[in-house]
PDB file of N, CA and C in Angstrom:
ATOM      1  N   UNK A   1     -27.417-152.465  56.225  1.00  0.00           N
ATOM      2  CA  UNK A   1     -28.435-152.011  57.192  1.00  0.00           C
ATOM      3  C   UNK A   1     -29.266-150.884  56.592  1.00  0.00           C
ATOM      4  N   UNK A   2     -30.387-150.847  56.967  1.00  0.00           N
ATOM      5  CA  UNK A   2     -31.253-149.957  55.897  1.00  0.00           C
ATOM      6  C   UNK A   2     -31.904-148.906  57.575  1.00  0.00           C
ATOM      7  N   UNK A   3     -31.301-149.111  58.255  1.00  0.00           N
ATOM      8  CA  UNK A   3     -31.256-148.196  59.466  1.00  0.00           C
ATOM      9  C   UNK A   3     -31.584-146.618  59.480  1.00  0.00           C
ATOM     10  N   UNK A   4     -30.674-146.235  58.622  1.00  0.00           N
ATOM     11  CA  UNK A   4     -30.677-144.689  58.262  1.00  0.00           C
ATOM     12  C   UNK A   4     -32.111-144.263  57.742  1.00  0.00           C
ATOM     13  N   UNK A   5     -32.729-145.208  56.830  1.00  0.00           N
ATOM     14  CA  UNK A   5     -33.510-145.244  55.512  1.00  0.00           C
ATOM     15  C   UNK A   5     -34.867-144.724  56.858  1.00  0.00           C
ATOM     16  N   UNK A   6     -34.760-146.064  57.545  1.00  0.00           N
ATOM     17  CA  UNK A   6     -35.690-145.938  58.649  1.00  0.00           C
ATOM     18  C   UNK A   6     -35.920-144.787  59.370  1.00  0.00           C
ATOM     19  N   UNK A   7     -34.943-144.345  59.881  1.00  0.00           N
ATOM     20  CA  UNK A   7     -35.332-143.056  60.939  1.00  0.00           C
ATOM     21  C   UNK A   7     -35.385-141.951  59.959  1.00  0.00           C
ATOM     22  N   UNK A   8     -34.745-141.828  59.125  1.00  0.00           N
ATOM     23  CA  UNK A   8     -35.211-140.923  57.873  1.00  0.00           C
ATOM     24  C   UNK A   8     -36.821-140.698  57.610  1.00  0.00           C
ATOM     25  N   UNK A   9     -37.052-141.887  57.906  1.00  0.00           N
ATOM     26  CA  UNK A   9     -38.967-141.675  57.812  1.00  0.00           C
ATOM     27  C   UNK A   9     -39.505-141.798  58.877  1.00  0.00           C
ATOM     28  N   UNK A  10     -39.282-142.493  59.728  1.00  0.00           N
ATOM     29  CA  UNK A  10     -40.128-142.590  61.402  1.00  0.00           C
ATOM     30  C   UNK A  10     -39.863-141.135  62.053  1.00  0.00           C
ATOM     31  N   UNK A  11     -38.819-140.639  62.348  1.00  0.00           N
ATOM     32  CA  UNK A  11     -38.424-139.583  62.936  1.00  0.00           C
ATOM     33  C   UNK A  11     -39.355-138.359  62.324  1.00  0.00           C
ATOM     34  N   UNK A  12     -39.487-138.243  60.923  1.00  0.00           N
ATOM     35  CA  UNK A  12     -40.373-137.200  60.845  1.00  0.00           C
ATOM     36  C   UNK A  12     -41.860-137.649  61.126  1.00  0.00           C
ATOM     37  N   UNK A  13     -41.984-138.650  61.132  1.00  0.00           N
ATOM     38  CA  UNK A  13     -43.715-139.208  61.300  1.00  0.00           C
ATOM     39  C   UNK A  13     -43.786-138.914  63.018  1.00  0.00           C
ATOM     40  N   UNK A  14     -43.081-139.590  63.840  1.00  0.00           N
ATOM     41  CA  UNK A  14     -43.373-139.315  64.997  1.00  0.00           C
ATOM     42  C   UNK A  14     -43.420-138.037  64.965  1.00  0.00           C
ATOM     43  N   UNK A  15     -42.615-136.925  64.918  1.00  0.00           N
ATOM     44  CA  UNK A  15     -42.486-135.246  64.922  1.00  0.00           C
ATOM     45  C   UNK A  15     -43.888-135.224  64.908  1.00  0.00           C
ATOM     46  N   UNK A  16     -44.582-135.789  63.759  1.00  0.00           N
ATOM     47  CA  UNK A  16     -45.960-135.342  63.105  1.00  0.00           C
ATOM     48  C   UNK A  16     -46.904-135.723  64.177  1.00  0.00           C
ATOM     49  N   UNK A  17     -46.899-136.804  64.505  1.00  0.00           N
ATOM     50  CA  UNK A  17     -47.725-137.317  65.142  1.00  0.00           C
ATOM     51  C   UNK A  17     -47.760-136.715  66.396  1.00  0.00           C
ATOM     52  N   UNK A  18     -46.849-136.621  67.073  1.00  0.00           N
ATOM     53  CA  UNK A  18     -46.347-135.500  68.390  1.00  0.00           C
ATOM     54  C   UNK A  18     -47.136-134.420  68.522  1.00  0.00           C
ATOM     55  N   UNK A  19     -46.675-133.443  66.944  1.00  0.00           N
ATOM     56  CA  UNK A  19     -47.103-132.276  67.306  1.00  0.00           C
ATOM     57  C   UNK A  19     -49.014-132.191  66.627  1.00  0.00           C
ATOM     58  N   UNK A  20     -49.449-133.018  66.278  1.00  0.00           N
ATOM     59  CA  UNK A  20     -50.852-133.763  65.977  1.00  0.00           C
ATOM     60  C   UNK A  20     -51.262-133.808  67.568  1.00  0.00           C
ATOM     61  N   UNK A  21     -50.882-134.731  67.989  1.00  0.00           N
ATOM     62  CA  UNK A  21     -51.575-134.898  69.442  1.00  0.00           C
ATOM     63  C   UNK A  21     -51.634-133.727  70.293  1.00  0.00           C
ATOM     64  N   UNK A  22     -50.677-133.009  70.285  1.00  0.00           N
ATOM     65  CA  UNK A  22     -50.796-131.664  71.046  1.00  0.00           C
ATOM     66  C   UNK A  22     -51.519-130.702  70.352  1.00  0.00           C
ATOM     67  N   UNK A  23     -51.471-130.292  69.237  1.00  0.00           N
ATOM     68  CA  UNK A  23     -52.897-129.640  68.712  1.00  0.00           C
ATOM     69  C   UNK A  23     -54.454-129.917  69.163  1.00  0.00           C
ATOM     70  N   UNK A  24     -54.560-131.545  69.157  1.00  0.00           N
ATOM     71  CA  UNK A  24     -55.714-131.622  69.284  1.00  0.00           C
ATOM     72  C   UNK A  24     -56.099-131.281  70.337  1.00  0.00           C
ATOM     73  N   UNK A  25     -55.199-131.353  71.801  1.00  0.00           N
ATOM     74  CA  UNK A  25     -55.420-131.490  73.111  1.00  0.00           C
ATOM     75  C   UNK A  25     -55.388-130.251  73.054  1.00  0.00           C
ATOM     76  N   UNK A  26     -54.643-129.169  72.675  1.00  0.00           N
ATOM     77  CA  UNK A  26     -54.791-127.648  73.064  1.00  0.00           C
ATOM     78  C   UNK A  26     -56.510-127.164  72.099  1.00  0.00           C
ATOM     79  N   UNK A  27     -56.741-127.593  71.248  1.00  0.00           N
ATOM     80  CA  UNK A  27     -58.000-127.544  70.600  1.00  0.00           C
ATOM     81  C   UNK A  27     -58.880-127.625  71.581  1.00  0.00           C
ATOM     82  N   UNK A  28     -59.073-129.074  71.902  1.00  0.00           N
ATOM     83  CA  UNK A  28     -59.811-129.510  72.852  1.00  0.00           C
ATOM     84  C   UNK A  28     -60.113-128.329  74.693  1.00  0.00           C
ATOM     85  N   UNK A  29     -58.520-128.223  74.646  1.00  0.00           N
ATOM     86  CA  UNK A  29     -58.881-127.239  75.959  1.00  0.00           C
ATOM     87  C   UNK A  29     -59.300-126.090  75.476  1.00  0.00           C
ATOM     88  N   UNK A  30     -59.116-125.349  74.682  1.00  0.00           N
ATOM     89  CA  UNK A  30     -59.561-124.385  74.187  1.00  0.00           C
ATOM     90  C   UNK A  30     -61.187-124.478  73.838  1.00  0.00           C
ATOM     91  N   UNK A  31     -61.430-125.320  73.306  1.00  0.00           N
ATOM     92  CA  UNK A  31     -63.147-125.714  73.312  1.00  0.00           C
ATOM     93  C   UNK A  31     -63.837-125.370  74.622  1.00  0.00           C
ATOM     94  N   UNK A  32     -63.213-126.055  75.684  1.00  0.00           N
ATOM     95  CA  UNK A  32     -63.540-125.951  77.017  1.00  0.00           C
ATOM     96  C   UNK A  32     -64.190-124.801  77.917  1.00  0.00           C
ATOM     97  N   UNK A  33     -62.537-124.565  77.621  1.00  0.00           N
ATOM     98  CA  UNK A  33     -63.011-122.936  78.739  1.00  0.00           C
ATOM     99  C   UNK A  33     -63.592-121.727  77.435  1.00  0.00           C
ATOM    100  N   UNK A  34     -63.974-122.266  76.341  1.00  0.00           N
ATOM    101  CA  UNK A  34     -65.366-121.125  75.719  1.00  0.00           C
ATOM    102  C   UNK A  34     -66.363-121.682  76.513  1.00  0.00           C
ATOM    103  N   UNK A  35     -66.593-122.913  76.458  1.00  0.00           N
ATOM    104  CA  UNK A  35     -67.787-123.759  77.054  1.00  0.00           C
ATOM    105  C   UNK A  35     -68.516-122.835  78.069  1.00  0.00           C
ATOM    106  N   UNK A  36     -67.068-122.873  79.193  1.00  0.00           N
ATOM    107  CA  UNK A  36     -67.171-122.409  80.521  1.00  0.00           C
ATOM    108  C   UNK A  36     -67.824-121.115  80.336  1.00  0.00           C
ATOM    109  N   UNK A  37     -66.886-120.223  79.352  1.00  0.00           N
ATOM    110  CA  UNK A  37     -67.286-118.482  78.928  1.00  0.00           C
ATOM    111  C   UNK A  37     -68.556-118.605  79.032  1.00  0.00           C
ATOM    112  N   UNK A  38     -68.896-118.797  78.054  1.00  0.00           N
ATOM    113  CA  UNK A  38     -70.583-119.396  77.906  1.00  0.00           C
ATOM    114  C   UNK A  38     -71.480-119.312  78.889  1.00  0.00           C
ATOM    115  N   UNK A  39     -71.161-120.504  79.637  1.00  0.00           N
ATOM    116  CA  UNK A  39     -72.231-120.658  80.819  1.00  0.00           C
ATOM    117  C   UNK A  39     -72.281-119.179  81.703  1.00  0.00           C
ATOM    118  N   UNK A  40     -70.973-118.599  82.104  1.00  0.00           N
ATOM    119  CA  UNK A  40     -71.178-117.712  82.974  1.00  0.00           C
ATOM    120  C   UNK A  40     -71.614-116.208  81.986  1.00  0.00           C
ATOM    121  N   UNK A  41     -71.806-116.071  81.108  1.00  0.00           N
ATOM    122  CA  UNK A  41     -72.627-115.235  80.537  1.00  0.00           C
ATOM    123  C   UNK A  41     -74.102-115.315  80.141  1.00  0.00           C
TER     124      UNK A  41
END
């Protein structure tokens, strides 16, 4: 079974990908409410 071999590499890719998607989305909100800053100045 080459099982081990597998999650040996998926397990850190998902990690990656995980903490990828949540960067972008905190990026993204963070873009936002400057947006907002913005307007009300």
């Amino acid at each position: 079974m080459m099982l081990p071999l597998w999650n040996n590499f998926l397990l850190p890719l998902l990690h990656f990908v995980v903490l990828r998607s949540n960067h972008d989305k905190r990026l993204k909100e963070e873009q936002e409410r400057r947006e907002k800053e913005e307007d009300f100045a």
